[in-house]
C-alpha atoms as a PDB file:
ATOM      1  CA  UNK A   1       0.000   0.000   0.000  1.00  0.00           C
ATOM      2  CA  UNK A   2       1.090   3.602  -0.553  1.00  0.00           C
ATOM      3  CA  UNK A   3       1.083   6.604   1.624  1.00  0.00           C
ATOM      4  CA  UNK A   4       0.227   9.442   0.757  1.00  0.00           C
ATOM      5  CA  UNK A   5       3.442  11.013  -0.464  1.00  0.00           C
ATOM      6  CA  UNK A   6       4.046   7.989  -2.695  1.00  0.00           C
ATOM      7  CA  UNK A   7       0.838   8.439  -4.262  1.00  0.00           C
ATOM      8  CA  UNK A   8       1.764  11.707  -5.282  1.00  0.00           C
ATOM      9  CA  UNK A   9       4.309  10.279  -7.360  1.00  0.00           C
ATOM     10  CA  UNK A  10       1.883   7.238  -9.128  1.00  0.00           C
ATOM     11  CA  UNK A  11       1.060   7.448 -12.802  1.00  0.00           C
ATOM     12  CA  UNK A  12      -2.658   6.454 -11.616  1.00  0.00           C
ATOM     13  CA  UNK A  13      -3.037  10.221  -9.818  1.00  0.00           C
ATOM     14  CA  UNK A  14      -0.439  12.046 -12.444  1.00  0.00           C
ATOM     15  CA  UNK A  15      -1.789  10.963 -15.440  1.00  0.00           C
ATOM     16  CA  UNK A  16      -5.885  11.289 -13.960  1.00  0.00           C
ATOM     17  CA  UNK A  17      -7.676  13.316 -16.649  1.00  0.00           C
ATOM     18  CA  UNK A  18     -11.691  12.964 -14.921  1.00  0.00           C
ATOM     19  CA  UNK A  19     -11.604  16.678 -14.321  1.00  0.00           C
ATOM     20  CA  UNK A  20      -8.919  18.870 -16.415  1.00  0.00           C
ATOM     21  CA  UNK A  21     -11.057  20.411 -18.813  1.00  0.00           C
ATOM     22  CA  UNK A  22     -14.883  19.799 -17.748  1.00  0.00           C
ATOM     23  CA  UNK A  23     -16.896  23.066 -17.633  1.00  0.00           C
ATOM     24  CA  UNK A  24     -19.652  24.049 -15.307  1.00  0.00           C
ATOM     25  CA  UNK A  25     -22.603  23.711 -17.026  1.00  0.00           C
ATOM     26  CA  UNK A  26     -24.338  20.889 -19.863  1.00  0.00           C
ATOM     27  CA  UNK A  27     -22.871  18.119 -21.019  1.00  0.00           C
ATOM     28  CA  UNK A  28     -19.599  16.907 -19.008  1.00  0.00           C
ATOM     29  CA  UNK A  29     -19.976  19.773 -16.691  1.00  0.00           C
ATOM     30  CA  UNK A  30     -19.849  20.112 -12.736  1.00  0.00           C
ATOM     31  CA  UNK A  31     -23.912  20.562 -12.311  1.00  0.00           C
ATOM     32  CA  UNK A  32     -24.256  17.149 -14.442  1.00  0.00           C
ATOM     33  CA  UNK A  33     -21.828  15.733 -12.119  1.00  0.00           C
ATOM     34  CA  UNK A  34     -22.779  16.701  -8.625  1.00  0.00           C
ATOM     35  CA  UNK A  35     -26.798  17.271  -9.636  1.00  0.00           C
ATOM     36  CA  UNK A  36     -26.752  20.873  -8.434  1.00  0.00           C
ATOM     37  CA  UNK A  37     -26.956  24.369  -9.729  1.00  0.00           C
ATOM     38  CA  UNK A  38     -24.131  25.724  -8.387  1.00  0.00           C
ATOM     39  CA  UNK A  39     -24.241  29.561  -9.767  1.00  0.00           C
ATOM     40  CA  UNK A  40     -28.209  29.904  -8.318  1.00  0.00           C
ATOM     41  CA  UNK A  41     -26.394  28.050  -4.954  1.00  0.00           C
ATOM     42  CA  UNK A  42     -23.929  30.967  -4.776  1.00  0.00           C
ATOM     43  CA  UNK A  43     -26.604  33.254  -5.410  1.00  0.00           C
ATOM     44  CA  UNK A  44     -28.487  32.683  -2.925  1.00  0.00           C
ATOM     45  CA  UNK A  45     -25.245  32.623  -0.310  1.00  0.00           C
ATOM     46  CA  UNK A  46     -25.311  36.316  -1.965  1.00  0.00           C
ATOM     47  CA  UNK A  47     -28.483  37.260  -1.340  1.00  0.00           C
ATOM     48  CA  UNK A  48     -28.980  36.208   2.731  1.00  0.00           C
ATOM     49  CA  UNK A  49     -24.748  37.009   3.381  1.00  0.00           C
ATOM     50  CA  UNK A  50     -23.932  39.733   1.153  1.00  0.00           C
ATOM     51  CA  UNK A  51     -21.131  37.713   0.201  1.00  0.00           C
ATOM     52  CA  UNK A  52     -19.933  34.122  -0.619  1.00  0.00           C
ATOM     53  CA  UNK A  53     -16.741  32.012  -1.521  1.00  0.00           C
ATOM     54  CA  UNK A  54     -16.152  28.868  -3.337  1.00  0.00           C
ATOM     55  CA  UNK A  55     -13.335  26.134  -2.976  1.00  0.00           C
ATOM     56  CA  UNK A  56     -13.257  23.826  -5.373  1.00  0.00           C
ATOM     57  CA  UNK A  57     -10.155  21.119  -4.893  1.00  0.00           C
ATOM     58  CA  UNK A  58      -8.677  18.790  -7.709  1.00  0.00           C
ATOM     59  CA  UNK A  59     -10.006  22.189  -9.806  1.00  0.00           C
ATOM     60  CA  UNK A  60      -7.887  20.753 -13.060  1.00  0.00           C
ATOM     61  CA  UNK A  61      -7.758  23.338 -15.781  1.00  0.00           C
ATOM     62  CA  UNK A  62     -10.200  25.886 -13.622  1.00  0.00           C
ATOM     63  CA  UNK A  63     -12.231  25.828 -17.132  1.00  0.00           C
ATOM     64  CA  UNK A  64     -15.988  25.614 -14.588  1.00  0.00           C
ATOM     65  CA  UNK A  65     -14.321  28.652 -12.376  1.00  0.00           C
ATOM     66  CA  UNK A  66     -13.583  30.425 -15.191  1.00  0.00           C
ATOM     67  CA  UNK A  67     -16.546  29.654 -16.315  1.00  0.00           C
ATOM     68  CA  UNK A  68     -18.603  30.718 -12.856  1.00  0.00           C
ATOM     69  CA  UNK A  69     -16.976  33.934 -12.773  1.00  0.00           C
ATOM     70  CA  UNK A  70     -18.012  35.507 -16.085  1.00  0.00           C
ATOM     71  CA  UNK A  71     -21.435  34.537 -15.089  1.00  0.00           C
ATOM     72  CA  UNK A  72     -21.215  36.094 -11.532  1.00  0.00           C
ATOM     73  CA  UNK A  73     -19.506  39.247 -13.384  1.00  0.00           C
ATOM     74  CA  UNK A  74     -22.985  39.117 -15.892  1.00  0.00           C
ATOM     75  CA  UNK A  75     -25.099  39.337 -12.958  1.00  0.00           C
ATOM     76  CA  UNK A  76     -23.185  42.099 -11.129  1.00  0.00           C
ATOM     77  CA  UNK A  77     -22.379  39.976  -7.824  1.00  0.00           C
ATOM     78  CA  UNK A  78     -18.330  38.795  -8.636  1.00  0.00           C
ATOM     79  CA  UNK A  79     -17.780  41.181  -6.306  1.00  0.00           C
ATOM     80  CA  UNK A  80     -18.781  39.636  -3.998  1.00  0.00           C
ATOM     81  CA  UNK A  81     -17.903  35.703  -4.975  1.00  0.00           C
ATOM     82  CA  UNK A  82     -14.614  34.632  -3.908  1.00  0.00           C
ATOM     83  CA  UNK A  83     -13.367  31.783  -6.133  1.00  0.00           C
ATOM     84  CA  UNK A  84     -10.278  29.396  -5.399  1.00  0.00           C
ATOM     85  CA  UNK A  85      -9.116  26.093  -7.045  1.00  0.00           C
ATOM     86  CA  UNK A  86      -6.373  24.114  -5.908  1.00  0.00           C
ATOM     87  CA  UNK A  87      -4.673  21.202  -7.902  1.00  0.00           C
ATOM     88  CA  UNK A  88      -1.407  19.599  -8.225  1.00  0.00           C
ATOM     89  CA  UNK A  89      -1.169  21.104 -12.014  1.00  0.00           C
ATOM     90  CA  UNK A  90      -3.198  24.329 -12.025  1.00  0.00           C
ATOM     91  CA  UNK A  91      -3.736  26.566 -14.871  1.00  0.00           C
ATOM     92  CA  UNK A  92      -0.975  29.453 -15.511  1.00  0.00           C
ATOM     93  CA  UNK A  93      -2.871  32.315 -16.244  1.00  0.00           C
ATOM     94  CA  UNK A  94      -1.330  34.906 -18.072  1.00  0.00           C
ATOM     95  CA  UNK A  95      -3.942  37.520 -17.533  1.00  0.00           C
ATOM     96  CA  UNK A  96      -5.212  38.408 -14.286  1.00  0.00           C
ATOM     97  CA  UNK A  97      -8.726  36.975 -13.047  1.00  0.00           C
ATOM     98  CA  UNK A  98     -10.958  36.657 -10.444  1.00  0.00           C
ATOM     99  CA  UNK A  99     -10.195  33.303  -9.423  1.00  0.00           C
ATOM    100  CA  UNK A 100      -7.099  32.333  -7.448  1.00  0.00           C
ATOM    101  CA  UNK A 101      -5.252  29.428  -8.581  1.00  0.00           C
ATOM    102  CA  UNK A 102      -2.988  27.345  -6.214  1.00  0.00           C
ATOM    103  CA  UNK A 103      -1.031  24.998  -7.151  1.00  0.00           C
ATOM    104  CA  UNK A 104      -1.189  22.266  -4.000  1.00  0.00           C
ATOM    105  CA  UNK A 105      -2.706  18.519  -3.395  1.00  0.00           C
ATOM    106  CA  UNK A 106      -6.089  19.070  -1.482  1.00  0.00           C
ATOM    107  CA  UNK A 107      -4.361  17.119   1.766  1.00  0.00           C
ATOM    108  CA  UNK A 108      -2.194  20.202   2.021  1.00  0.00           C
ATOM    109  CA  UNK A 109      -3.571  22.966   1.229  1.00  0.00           C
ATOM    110  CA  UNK A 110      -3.469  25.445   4.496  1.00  0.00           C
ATOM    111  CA  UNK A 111      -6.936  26.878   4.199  1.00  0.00           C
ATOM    112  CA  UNK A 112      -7.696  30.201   5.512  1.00  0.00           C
ATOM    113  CA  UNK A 113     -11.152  30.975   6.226  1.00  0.00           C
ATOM    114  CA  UNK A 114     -14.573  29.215   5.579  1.00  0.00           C
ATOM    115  CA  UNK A 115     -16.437  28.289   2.506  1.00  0.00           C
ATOM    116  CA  UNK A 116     -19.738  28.917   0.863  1.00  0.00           C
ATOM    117  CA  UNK A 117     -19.608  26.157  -1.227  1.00  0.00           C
ATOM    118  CA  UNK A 118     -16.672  23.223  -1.141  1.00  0.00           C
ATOM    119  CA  UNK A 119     -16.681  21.101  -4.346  1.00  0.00           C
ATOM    120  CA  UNK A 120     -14.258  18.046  -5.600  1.00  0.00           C
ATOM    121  CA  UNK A 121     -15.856  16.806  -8.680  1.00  0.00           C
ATOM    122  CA  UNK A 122     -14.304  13.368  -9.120  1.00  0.00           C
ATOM    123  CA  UNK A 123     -11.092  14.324  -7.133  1.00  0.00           C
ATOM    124  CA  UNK A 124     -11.148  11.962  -4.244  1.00  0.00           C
ATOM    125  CA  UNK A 125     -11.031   8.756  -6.745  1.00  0.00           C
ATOM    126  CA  UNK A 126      -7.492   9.792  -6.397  1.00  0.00           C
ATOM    127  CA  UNK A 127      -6.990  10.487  -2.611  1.00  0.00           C
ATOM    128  CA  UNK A 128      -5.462   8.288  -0.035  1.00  0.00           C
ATOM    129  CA  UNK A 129      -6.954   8.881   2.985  1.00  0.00           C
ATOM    130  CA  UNK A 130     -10.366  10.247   1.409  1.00  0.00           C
ATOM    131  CA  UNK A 131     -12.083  10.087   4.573  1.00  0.00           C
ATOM    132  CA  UNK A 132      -9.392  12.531   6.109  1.00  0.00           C
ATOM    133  CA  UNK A 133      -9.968  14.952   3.182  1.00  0.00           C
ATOM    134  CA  UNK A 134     -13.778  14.604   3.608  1.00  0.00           C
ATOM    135  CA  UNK A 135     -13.741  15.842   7.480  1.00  0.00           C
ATOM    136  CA  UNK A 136     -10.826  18.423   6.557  1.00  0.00           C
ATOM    137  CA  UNK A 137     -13.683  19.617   4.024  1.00  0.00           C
ATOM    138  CA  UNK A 138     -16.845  19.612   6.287  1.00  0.00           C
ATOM    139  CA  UNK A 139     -14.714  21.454   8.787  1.00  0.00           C
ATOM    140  CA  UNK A 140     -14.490  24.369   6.449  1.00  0.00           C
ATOM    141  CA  UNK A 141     -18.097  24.908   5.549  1.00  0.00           C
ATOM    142  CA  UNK A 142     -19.822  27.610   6.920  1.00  0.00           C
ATOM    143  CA  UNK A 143     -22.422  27.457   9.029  1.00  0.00           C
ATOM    144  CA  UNK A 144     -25.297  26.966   5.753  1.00  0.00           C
ATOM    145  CA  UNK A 145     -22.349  26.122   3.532  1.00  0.00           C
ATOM    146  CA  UNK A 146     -22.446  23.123   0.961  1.00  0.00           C
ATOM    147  CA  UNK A 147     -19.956  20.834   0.061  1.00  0.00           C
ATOM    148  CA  UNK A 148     -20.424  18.867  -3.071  1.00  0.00           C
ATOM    149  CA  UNK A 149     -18.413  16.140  -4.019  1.00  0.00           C
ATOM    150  CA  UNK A 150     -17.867  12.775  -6.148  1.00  0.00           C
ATOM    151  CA  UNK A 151     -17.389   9.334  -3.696  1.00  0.00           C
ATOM    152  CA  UNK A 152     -17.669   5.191  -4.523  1.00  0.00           C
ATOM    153  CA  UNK A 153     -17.401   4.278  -0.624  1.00  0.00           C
ATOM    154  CA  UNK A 154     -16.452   1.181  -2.357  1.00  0.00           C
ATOM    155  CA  UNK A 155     -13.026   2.521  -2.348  1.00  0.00           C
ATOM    156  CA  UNK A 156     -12.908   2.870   1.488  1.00  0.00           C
ATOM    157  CA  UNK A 157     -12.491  -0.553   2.835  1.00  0.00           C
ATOM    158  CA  UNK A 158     -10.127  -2.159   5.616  1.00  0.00           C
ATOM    159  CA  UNK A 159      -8.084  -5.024   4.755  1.00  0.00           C
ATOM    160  CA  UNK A 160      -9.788  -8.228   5.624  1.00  0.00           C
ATOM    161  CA  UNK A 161     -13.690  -7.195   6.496  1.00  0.00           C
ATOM    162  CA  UNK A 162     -16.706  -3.852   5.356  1.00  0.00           C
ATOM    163  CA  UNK A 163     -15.466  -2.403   8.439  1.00  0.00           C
ATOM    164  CA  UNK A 164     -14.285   0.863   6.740  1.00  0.00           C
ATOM    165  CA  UNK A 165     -17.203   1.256   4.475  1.00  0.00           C
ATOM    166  CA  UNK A 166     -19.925   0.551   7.018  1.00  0.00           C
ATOM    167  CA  UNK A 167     -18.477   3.149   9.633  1.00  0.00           C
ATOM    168  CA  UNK A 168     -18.302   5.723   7.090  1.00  0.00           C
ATOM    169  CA  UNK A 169     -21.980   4.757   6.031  1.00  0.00           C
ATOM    170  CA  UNK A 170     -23.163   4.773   9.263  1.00  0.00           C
ATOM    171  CA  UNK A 171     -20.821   8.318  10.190  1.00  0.00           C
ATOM    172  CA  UNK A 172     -22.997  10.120   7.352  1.00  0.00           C
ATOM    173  CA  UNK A 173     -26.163   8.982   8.616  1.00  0.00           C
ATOM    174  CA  UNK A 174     -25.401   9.816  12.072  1.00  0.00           C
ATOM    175  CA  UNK A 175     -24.303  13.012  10.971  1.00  0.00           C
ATOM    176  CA  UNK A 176     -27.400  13.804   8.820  1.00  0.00           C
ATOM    177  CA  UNK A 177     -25.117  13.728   5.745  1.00  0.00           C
ATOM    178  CA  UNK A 178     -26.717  12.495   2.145  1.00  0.00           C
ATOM    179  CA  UNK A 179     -24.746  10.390  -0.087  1.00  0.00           C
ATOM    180  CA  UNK A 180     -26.614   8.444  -2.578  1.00  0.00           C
ATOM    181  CA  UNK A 181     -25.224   5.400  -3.374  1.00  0.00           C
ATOM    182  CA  UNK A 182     -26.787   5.773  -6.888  1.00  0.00           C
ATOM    183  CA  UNK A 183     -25.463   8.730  -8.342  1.00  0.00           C
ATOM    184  CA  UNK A 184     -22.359   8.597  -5.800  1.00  0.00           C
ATOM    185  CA  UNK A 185     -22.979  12.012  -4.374  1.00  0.00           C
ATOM    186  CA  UNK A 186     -21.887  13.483  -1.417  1.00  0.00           C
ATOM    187  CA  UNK A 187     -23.319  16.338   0.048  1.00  0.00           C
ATOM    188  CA  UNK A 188     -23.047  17.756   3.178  1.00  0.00           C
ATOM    189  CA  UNK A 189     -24.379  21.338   4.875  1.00  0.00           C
ATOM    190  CA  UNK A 190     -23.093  23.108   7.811  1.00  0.00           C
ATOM    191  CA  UNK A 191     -20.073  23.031   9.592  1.00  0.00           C
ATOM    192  CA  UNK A 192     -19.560  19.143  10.827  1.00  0.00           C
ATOM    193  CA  UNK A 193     -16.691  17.757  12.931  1.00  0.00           C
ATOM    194  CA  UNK A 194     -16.646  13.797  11.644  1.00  0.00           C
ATOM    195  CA  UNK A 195     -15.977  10.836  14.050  1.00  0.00           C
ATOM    196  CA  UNK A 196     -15.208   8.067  11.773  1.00  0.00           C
ATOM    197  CA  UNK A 197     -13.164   5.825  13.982  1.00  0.00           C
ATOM    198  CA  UNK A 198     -10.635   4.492  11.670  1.00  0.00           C
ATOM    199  CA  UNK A 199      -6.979   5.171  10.747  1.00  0.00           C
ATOM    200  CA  UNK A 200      -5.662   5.399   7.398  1.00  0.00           C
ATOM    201  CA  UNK A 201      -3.159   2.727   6.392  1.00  0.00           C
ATOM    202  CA  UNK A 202      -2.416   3.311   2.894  1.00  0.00           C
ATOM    203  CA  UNK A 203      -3.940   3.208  -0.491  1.00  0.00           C
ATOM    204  CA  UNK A 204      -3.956   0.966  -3.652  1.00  0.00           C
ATOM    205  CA  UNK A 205      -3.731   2.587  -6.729  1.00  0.00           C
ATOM    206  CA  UNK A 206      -3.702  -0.618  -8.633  1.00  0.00           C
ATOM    207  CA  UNK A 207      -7.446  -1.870  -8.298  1.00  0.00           C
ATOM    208  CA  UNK A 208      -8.316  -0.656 -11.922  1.00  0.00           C
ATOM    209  CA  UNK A 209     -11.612   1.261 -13.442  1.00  0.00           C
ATOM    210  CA  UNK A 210     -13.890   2.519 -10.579  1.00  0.00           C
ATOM    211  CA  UNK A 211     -17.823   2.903 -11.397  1.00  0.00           C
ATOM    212  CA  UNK A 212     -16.488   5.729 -13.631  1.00  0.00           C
ATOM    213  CA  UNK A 213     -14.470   3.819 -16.034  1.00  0.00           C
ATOM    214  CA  UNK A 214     -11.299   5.230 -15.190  1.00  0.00           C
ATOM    215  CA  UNK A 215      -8.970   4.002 -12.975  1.00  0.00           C
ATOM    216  CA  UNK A 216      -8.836   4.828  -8.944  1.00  0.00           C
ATOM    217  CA  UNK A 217      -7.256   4.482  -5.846  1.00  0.00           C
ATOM    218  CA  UNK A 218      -8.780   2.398  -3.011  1.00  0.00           C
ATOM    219  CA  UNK A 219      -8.368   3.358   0.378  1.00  0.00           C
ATOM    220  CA  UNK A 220      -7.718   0.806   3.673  1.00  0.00           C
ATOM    221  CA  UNK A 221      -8.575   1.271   7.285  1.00  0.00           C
ATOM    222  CA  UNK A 222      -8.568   0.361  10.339  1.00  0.00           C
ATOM    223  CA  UNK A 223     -10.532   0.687  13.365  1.00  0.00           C
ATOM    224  CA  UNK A 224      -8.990   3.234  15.415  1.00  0.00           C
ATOM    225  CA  UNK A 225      -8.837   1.650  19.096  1.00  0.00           C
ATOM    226  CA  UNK A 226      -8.182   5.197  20.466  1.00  0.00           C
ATOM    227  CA  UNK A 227     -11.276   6.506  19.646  1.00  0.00           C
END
């Protein structure tokens, strides 16, 4: 199994192309993806905060942030809209824009501040310890924030038994958290501090084509006595 800073280096996470170029809207787009209208959800953070801010991690090319902020200009609130992504290869933009680009994995990336709206649209396919990402995430919500994101709890498992997948199950329900198992969308609102009980081990990143046809990286655990 790898850790995390030898997955960094794996042709499995380098070479990932699920999000580089996908847009925000139609076909192959981030609202397809997660099954939410994301410029109407910042909106509306707008309208009842008089401001809002979006992180999206494993952002790729930034082409849907890009994309997002003309449309927030068009409607007079970018202003208002803070936008970052953060991948391991982010776009180099010659011209100045509203979004800020940083170039960082999404394990560790310092954040600064809380988020409107948290997204990672088929990013976490390619995490190691995605259930450490997913509380680092909720933890950074605001208090009606969303966070949006892509997840086969197939690929959290523990070694020899379910245990992995069953406590993460059960976490989300205790938690009030909705992930449906059929369009493998997580979504989560408010601030939440997660209790999975488990410790990452390492990760796999040779178990082949996930549910999305491309090739993932599973994720062991075990149950954390300590907790």
């Amino acid at each position: 199994m790898l850790d995390e800073q030898q997955l960094l280096q794996s042709e499995v996470v380098a070479n990932a192309a699920m999000n580089r170029g996908r847009g925000l809207q139609g076909v192959n787009s981030y609202e397809k993806e997660l099954r939410e209208e994301l410029i109407q959800l910042l909106g509306r953070q707008v309208d009842q905060h008089g401001k809002a801010s979006w992180l999206d991690l494993c952002c790729g090319e930034g082409r849907a942030l890009l994309e997002a902020a003309k449309l927030l200009e068009a409607q007079a609130v970018l202003d208002r809209v803070s936008i970052t992504g953060v991948d391991l290869h982010p776009p180099r933009m010659r011209e100045r824009t509203a979004v800020q680009f940083v170039e960082s994995s999404a394990q560790a990336w310092d954040a600064d501040g809380e988020f409107s709206l948290i997204t990672c649209v088929h990013g976490l396919h390619y995490i190691g310890d995605k259930l450490g990402l997913i509380s680092q995430m909720a933890s950074l919500l605001t208090p009606d924030g969303v966070l949006l994101a892509n997840l086969d709890l197939a690929d959290i498992a523990s070694p020899d038994s379910k245990i992995a997948t069953s406590r993460a199950a059960a976490e989300f329900r205790r938690a009030g958290i909705d992930y449906n198992r059929r369009t493998k969308v997580l979504r989560i609102v408010g601030t939440q501090r997660l209790a999975f009980g488990l410790r990452f081990l390492g990760a796999d990143d040779q178990v082949g084509p996930n549910y999305t046809g491309q090739p993932g990286v599973r994720s062991y655990y075990e149950v954390d006595e300590s907790k």
